[in-house]
Protein backbone atom coordinates (compact mmCIF):
# COMPACT_ATOMS: atom_id res chain seq x y z
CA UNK A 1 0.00 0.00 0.00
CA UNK A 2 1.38 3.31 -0.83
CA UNK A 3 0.16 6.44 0.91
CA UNK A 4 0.60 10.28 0.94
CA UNK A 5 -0.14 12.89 3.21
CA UNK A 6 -0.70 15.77 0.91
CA UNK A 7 -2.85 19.14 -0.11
CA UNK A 8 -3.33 18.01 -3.51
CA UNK A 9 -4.50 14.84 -4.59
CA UNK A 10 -1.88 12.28 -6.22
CA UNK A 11 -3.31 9.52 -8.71
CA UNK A 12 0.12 7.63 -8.03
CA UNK A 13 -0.99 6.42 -4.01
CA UNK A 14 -3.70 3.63 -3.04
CA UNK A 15 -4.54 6.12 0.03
CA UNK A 16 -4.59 9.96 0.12
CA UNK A 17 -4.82 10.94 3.40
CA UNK A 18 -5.87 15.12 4.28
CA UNK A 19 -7.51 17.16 6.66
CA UNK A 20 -10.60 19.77 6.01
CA UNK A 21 -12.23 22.42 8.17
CA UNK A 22 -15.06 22.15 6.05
CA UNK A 23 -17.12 18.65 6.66
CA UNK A 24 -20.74 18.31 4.89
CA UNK A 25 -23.54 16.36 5.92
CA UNK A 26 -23.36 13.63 8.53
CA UNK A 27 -19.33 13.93 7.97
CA UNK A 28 -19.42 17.03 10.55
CA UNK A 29 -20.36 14.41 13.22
CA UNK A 30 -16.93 12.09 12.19
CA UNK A 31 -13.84 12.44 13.14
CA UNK A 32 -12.70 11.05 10.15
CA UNK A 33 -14.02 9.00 7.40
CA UNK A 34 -12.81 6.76 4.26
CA UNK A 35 -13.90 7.02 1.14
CA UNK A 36 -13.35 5.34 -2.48
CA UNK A 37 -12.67 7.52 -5.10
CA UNK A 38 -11.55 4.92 -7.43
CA UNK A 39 -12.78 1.55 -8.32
CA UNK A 40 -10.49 -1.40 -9.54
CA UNK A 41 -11.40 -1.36 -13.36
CA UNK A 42 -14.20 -3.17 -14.34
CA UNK A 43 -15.43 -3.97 -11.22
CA UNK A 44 -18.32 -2.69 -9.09
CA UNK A 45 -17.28 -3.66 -5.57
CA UNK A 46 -13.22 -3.74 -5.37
CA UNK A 47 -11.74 -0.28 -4.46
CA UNK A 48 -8.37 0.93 -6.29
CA UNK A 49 -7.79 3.93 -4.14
CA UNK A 50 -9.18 5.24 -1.12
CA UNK A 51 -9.04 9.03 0.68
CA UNK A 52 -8.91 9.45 4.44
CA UNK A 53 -10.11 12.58 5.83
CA UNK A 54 -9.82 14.31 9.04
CA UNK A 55 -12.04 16.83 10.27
CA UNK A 56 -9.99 19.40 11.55
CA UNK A 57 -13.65 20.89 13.31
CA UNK A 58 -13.96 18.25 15.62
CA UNK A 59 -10.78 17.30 18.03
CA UNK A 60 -9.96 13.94 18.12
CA UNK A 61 -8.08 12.35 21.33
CA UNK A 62 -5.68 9.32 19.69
CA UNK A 63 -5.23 10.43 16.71
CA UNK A 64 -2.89 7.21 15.71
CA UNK A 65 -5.76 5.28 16.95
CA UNK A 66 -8.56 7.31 14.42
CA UNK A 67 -5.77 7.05 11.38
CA UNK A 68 -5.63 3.00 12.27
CA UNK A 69 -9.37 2.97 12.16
CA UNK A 70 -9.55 4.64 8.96
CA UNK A 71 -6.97 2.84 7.24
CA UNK A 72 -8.82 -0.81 8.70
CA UNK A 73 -11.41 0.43 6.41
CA UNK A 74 -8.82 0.73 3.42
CA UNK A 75 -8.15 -2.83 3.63
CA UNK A 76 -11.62 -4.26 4.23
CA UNK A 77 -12.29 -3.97 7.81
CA UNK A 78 -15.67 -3.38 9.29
CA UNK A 79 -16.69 -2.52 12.38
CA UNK A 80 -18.33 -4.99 13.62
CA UNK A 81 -16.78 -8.46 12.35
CA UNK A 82 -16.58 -11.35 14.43
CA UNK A 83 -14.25 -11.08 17.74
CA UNK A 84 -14.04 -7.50 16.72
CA UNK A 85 -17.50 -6.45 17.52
CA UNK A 86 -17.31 -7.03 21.33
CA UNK A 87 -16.13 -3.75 23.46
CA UNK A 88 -14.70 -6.01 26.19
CA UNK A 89 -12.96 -8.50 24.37
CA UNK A 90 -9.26 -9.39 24.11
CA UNK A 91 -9.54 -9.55 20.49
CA UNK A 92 -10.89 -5.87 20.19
CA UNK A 93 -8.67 -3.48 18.16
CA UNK A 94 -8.63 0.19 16.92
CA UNK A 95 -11.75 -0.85 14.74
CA UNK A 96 -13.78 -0.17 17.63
CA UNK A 97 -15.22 3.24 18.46
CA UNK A 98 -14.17 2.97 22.13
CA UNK A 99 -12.13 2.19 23.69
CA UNK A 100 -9.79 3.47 21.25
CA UNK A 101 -6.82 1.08 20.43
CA UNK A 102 -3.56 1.54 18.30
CA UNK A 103 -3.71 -1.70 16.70
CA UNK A 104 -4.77 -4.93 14.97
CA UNK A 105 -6.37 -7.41 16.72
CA UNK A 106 -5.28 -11.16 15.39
CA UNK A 107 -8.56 -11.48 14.30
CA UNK A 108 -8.84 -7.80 11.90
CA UNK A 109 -4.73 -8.92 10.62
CA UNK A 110 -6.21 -12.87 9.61
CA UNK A 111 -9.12 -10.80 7.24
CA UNK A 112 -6.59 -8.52 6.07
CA UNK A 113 -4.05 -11.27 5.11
CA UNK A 114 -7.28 -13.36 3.81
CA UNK A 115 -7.93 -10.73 1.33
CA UNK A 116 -4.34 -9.89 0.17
């Protein structure tokens, strides 16, 4: 996976990663948020490249733990998948909302290497 933490957007990177003052919508209720902005060609459900975006209007606490949410999302990860949907388990990770972990649990790195 490359990445790039940049002001303007670079078609070269799987993930653009940037921060706006100026959410929309439901987005000014996120911290941050991932979106697709490029689908594998000729496909309608695999993802090429993704953006992850910060709002800058809403103060996060961890924000390693809200960039290794987002980029769970990058590779696949949900929310709420298996192990990883309990708030009290040992298997919980920074896919969870709270609390908010730095990393992978075993369970979120077997999906990722399952997919790649």
């Amino acid at each position: 996976m490359s990445t790039s933490l940049n002001k303007t957007y670079n078609k070269q990177v799987d993930v653009w990663a940037y921060g706006t003052w100026k959410p929309t919508g439901d987005q000014t209720r996120w911290y941050a948020w991932a979106k697709c902005v490029k689908m594998v060609s000729g496909s309608k459900t695999k993802c090429d490249q993704f953006t992850i975006v910060f709002n800058h209007k809403l103060p996060h606490s961890n924000y390693k733990a809200l960039a290794c949410h987002e980029t769970g999302h990058t590779v696949g990860l949900g929310h709420e998948s298996g192990k990883n949907s309990s708030f009290t388990s040992a298997a919980r990770s920074c896919l969870r909302a709270s609390p908010d972990h730095n990393y992978y649990s075993n369970h979120d790195k077997s999906h990722i290497n399952g997919r790649y």
